[in-house]
PDB file of N, CA and C in Angstrom:
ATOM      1  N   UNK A   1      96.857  34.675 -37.309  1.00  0.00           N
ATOM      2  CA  UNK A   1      96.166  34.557 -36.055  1.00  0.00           C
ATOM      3  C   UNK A   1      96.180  35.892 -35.312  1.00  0.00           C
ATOM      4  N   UNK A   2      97.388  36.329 -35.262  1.00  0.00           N
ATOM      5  CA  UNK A   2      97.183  37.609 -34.736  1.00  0.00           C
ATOM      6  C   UNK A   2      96.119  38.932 -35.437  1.00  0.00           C
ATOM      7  N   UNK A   3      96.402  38.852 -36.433  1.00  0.00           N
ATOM      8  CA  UNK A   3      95.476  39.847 -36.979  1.00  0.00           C
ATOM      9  C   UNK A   3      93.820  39.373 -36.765  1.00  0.00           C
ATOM     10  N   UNK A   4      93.626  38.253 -36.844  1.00  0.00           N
ATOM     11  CA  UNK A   4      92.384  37.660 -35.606  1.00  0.00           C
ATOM     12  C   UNK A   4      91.931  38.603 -34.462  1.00  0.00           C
ATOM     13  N   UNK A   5      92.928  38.184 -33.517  1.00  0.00           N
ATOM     14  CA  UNK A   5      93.297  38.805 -32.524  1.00  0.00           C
ATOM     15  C   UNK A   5      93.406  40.194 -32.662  1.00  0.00           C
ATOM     16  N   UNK A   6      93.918  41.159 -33.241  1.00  0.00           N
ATOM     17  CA  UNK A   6      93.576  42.684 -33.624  1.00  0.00           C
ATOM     18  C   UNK A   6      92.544  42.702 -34.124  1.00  0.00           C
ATOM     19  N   UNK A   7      91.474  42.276 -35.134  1.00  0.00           N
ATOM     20  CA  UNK A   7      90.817  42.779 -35.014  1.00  0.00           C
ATOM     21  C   UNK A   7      89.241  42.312 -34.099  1.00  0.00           C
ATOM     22  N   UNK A   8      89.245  41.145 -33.399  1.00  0.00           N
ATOM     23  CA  UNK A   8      88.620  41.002 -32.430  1.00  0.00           C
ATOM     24  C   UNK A   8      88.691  42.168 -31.154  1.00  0.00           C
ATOM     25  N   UNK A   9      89.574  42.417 -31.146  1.00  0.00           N
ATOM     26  CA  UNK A   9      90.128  43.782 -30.089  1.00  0.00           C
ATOM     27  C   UNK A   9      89.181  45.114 -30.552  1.00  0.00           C
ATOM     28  N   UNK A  10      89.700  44.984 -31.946  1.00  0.00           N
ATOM     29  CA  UNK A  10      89.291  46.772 -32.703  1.00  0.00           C
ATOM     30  C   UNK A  10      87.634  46.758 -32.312  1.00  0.00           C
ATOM     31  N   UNK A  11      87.331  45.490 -32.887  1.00  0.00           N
ATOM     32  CA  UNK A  11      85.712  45.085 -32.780  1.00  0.00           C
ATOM     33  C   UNK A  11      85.058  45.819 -31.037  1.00  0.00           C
ATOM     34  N   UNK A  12      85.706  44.999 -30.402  1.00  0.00           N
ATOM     35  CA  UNK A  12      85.097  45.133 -28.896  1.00  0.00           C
ATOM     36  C   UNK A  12      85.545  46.805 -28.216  1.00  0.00           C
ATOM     37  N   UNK A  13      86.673  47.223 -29.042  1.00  0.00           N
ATOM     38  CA  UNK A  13      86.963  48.680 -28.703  1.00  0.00           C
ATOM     39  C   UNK A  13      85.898  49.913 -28.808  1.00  0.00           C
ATOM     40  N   UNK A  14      85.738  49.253 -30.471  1.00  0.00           N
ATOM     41  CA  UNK A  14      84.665  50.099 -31.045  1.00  0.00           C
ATOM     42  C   UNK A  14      83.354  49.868 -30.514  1.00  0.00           C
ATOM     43  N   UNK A  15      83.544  48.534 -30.262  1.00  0.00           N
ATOM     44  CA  UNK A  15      81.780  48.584 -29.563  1.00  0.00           C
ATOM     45  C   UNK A  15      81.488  49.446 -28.079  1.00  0.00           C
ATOM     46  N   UNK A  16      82.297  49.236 -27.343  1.00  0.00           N
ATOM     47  CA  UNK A  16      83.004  49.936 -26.128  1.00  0.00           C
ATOM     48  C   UNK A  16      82.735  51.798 -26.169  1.00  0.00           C
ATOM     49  N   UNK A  17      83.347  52.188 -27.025  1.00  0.00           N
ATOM     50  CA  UNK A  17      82.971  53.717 -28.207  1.00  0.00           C
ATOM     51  C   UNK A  17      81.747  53.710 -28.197  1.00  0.00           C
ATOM     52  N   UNK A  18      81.292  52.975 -29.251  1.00  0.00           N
ATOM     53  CA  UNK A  18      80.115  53.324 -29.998  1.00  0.00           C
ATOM     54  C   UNK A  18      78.565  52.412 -28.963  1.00  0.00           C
ATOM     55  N   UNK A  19      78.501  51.773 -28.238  1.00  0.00           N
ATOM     56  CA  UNK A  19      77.845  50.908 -27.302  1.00  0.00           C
ATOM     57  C   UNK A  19      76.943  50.150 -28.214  1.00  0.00           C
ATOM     58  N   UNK A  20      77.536  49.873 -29.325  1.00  0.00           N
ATOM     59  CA  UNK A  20      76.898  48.589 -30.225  1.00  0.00           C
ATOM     60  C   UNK A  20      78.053  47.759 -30.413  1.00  0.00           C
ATOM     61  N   UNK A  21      77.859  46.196 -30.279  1.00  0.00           N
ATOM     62  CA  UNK A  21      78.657  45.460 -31.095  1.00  0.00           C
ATOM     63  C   UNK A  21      78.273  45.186 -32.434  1.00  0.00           C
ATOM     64  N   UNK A  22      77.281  45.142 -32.865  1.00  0.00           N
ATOM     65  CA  UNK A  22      76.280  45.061 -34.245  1.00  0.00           C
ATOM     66  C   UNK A  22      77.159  46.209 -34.920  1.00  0.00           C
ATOM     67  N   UNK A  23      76.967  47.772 -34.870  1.00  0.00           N
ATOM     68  CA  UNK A  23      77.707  48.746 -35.314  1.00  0.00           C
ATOM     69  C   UNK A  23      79.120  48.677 -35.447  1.00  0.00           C
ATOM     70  N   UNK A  24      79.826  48.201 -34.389  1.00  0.00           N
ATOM     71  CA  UNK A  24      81.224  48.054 -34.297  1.00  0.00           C
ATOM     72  C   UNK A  24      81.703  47.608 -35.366  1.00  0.00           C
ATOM     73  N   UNK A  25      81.131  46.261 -35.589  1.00  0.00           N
ATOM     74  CA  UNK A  25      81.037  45.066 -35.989  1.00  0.00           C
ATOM     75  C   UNK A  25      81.106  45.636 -37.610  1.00  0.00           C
ATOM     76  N   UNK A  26      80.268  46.369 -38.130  1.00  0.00           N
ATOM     77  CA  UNK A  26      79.939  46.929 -39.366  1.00  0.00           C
ATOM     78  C   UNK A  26      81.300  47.827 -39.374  1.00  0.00           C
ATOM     79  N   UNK A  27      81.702  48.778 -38.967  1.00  0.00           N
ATOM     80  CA  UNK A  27      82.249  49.856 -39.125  1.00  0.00           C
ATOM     81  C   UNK A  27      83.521  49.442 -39.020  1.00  0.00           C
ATOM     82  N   UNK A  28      84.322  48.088 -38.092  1.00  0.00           N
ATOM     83  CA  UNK A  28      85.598  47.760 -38.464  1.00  0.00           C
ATOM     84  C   UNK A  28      85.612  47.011 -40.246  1.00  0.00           C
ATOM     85  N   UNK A  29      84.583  46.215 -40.386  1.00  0.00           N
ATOM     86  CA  UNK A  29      84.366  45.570 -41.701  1.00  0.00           C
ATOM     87  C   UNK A  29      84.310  46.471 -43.012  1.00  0.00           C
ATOM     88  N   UNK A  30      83.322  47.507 -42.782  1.00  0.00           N
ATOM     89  CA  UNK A  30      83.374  48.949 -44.217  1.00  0.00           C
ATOM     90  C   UNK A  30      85.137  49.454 -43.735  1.00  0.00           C
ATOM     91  N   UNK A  31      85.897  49.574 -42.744  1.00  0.00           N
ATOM     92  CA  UNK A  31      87.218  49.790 -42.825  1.00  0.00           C
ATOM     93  C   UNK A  31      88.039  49.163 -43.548  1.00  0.00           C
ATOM     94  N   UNK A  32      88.075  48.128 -42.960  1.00  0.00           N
ATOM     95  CA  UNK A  32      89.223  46.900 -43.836  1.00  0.00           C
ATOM     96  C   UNK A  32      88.341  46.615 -45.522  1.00  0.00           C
ATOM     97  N   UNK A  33      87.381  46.901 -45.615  1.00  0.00           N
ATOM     98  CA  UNK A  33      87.077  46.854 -47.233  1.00  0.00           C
ATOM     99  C   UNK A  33      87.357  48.131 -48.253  1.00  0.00           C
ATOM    100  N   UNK A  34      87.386  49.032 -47.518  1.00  0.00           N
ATOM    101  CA  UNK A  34      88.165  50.238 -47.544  1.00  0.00           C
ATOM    102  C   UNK A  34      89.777  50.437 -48.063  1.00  0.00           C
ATOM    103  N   UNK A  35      90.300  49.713 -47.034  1.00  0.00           N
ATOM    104  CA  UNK A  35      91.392  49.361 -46.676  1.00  0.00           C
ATOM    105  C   UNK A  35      91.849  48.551 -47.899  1.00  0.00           C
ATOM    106  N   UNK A  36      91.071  47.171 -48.172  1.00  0.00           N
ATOM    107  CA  UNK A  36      91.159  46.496 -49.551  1.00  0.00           C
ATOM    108  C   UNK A  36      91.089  47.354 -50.929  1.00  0.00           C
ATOM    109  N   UNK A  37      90.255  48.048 -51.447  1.00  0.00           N
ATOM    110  CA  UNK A  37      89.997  48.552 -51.803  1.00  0.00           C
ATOM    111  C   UNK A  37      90.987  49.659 -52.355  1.00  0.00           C
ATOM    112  N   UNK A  38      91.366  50.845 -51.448  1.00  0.00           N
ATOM    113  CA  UNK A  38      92.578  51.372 -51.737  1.00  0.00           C
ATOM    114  C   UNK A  38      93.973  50.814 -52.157  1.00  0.00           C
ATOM    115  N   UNK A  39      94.561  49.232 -51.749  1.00  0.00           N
ATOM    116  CA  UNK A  39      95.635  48.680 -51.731  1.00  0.00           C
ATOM    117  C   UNK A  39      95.140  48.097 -52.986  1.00  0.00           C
ATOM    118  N   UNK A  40      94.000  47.386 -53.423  1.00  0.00           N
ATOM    119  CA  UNK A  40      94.159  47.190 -54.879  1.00  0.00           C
ATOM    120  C   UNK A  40      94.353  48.110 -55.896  1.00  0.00           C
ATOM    121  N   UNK A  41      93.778  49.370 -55.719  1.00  0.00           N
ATOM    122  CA  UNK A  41      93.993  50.512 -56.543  1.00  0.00           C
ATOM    123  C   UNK A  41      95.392  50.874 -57.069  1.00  0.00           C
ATOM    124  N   UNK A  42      95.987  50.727 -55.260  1.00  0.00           N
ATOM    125  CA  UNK A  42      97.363  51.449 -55.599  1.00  0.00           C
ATOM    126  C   UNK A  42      98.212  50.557 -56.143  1.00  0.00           C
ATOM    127  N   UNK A  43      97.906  49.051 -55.353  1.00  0.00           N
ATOM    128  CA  UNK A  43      99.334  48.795 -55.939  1.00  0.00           C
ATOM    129  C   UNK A  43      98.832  47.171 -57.147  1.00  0.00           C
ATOM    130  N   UNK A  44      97.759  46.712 -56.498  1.00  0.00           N
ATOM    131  CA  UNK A  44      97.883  45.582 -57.567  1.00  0.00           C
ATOM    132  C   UNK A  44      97.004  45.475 -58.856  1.00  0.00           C
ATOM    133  N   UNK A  45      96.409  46.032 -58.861  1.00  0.00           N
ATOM    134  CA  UNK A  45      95.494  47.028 -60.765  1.00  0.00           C
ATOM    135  C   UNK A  45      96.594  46.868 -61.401  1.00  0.00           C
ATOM    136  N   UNK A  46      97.683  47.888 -61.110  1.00  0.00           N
ATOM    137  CA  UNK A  46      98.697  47.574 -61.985  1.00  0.00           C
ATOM    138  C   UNK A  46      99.512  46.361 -62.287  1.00  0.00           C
ATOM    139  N   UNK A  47      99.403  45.971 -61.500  1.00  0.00           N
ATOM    140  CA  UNK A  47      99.862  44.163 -61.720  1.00  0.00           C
ATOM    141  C   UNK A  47      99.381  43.248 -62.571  1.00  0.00           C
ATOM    142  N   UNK A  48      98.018  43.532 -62.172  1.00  0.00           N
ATOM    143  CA  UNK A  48      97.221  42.669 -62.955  1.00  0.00           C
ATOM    144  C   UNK A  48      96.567  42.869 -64.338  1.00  0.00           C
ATOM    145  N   UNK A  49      96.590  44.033 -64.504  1.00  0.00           N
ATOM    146  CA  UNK A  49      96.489  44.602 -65.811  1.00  0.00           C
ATOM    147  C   UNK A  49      98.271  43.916 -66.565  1.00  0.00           C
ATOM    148  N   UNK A  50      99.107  44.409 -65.908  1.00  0.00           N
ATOM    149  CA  UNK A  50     100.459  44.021 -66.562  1.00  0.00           C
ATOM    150  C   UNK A  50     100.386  42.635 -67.138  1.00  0.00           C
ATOM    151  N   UNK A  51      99.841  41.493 -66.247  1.00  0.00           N
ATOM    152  CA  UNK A  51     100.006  39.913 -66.584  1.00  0.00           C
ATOM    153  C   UNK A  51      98.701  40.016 -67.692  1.00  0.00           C
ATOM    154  N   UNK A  52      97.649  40.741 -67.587  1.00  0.00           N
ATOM    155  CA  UNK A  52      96.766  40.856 -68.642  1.00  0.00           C
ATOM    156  C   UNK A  52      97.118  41.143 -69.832  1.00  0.00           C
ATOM    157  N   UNK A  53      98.149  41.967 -70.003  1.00  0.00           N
ATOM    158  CA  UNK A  53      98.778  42.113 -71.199  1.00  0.00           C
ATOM    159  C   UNK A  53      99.611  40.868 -71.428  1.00  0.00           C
ATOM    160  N   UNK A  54     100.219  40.579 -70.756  1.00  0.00           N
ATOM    161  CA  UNK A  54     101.060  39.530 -70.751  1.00  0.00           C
ATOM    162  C   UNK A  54     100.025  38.008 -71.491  1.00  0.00           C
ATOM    163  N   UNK A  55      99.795  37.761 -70.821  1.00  0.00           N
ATOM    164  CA  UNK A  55      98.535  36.695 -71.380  1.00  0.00           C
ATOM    165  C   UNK A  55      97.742  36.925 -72.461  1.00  0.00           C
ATOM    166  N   UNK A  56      97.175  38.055 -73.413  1.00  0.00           N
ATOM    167  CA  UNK A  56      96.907  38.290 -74.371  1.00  0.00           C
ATOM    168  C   UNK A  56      98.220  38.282 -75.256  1.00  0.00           C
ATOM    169  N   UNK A  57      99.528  38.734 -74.974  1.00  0.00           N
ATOM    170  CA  UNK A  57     100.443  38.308 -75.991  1.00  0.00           C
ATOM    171  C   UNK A  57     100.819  37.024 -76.248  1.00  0.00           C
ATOM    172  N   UNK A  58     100.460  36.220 -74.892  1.00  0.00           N
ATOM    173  CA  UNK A  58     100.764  34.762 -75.390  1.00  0.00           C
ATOM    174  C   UNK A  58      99.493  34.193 -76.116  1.00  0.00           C
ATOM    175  N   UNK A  59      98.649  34.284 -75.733  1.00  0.00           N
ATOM    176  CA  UNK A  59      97.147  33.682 -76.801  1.00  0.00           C
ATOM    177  C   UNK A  59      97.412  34.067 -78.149  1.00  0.00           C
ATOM    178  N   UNK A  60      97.934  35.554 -78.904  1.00  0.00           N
ATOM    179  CA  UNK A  60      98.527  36.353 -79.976  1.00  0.00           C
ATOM    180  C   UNK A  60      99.552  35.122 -80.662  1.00  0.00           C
ATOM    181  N   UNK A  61     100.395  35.044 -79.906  1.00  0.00           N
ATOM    182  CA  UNK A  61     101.045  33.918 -80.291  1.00  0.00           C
ATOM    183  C   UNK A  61     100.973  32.493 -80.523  1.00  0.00           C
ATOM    184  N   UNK A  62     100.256  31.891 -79.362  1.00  0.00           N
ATOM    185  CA  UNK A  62      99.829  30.652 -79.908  1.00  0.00           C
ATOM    186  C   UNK A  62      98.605  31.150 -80.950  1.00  0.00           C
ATOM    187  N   UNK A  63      97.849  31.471 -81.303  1.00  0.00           N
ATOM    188  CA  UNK A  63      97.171  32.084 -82.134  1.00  0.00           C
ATOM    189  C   UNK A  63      98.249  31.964 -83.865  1.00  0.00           C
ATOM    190  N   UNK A  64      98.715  32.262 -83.270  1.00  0.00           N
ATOM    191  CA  UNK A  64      99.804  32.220 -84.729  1.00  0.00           C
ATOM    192  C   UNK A  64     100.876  31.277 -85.163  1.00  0.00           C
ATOM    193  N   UNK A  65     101.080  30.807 -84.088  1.00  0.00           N
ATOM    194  CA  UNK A  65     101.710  29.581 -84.182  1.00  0.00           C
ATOM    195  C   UNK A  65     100.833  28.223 -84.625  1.00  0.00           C
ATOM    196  N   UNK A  66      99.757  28.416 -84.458  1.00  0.00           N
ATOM    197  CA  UNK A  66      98.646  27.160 -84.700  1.00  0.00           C
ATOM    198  C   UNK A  66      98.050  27.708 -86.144  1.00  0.00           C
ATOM    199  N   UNK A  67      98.053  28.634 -86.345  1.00  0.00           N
ATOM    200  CA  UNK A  67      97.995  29.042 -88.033  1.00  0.00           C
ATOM    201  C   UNK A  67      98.692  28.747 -88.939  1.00  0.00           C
ATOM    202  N   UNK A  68     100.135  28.858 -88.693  1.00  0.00           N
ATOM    203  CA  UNK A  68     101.510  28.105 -89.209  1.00  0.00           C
ATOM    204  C   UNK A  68     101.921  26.778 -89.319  1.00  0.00           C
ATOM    205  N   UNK A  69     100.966  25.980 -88.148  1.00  0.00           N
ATOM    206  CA  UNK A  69     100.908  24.813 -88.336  1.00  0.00           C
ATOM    207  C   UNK A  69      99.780  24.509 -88.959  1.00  0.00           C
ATOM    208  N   UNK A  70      98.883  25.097 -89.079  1.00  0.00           N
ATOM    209  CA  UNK A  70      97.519  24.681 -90.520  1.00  0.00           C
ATOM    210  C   UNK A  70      98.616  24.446 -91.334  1.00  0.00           C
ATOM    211  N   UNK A  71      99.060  25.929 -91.868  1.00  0.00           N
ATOM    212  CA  UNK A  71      99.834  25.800 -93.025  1.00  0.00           C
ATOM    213  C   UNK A  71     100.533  24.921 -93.616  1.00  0.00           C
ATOM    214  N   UNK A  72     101.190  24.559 -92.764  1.00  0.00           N
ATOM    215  CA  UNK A  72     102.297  23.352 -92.906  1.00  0.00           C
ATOM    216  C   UNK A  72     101.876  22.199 -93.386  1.00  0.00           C
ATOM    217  N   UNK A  73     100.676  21.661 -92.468  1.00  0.00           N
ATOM    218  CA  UNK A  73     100.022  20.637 -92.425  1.00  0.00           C
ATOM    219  C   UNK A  73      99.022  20.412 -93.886  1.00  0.00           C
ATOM    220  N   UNK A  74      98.797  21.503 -94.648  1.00  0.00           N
ATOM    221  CA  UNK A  74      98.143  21.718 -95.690  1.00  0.00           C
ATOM    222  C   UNK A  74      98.825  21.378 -96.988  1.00  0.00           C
ATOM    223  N   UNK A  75     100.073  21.879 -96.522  1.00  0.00           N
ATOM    224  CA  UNK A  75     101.357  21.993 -97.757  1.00  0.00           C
ATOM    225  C   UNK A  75     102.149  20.613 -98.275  1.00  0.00           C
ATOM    226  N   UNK A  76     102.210  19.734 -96.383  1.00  0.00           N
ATOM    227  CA  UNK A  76     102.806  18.560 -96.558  1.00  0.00           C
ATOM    228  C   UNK A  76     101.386  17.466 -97.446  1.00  0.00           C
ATOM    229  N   UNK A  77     100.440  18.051 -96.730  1.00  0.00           N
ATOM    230  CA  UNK A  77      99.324  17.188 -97.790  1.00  0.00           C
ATOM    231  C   UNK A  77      99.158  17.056 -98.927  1.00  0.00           C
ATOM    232  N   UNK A  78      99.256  18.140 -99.825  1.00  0.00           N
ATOM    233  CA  UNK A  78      99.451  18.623-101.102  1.00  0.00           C
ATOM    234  C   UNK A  78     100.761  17.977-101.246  1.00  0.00           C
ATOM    235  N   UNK A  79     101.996  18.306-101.089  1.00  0.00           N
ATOM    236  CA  UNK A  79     103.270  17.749-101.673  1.00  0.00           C
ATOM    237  C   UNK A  79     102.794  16.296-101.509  1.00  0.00           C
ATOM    238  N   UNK A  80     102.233  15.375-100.436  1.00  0.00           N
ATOM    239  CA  UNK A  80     102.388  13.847-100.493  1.00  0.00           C
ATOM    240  C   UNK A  80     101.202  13.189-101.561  1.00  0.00           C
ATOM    241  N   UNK A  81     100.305  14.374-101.463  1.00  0.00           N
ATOM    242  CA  UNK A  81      99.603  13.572-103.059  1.00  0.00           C
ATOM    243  C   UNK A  81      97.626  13.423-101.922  1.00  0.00           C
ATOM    244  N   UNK A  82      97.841  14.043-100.765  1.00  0.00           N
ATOM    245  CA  UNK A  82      96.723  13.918-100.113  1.00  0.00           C
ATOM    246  C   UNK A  82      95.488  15.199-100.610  1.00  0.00           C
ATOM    247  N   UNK A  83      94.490  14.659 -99.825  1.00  0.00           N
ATOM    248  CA  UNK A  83      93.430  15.849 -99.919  1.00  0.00           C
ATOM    249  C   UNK A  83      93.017  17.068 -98.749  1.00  0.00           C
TER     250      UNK A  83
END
C-alpha cells in the first residue's frame, strides 16, 4: 500500500515539474520498468537460468529412469513366456 502511496506522490510531483499528468504518468512508469528490468538482469537471470538447469537435469533423469523401466518391463515379459 505504501508503495501505492509513493508512487501516486512521484506521479503528481512529476506532473507538478513537468505540468503534464499524462507525461508524469509515462515517465514514472518507463522508470519503474527500467527499474524492473535492471533487477532482473542483475540478480534474478541468474536464478532462473540456475532452476533451468536444474529442471532439465530432472526431465534427463526421469527420461532415463522410464527407459529402464521399458527395459525391465520387456525382460519380465520375455522371462514369463509373454509377447
Amino acid at each position: 500500500m505504501s508503495l501505492v502511496f509513493l508512487s501516486s506522490a512521484l506521479v503528481v510531483w512529476v506532473a507538478d515539474v513537468v505540468g503534464s499528468l499524462l507525461f508524469a504518468t509515462i515517465i514514472v512508469g518507463v522508470t519503474y520498468l527500467v527499474v524492473a528490468i535492471v533487477v532482473y538482469f542483475m540478480s534474478l537471470h541468474a536464478t532462473i537460468e540456475r532452476i533451468s538447469r536444474r529442471l532439465d537435469t530432472v526431465y534427463e533423469v526421469s527420461a532415463a529412469i522410464e527407459a529402464a523401466y521399458r527395459q525391465v518391463v520387456l525382460f519380465v515379459k520375455k522371462v514369463m513366456g509373454g509377447t
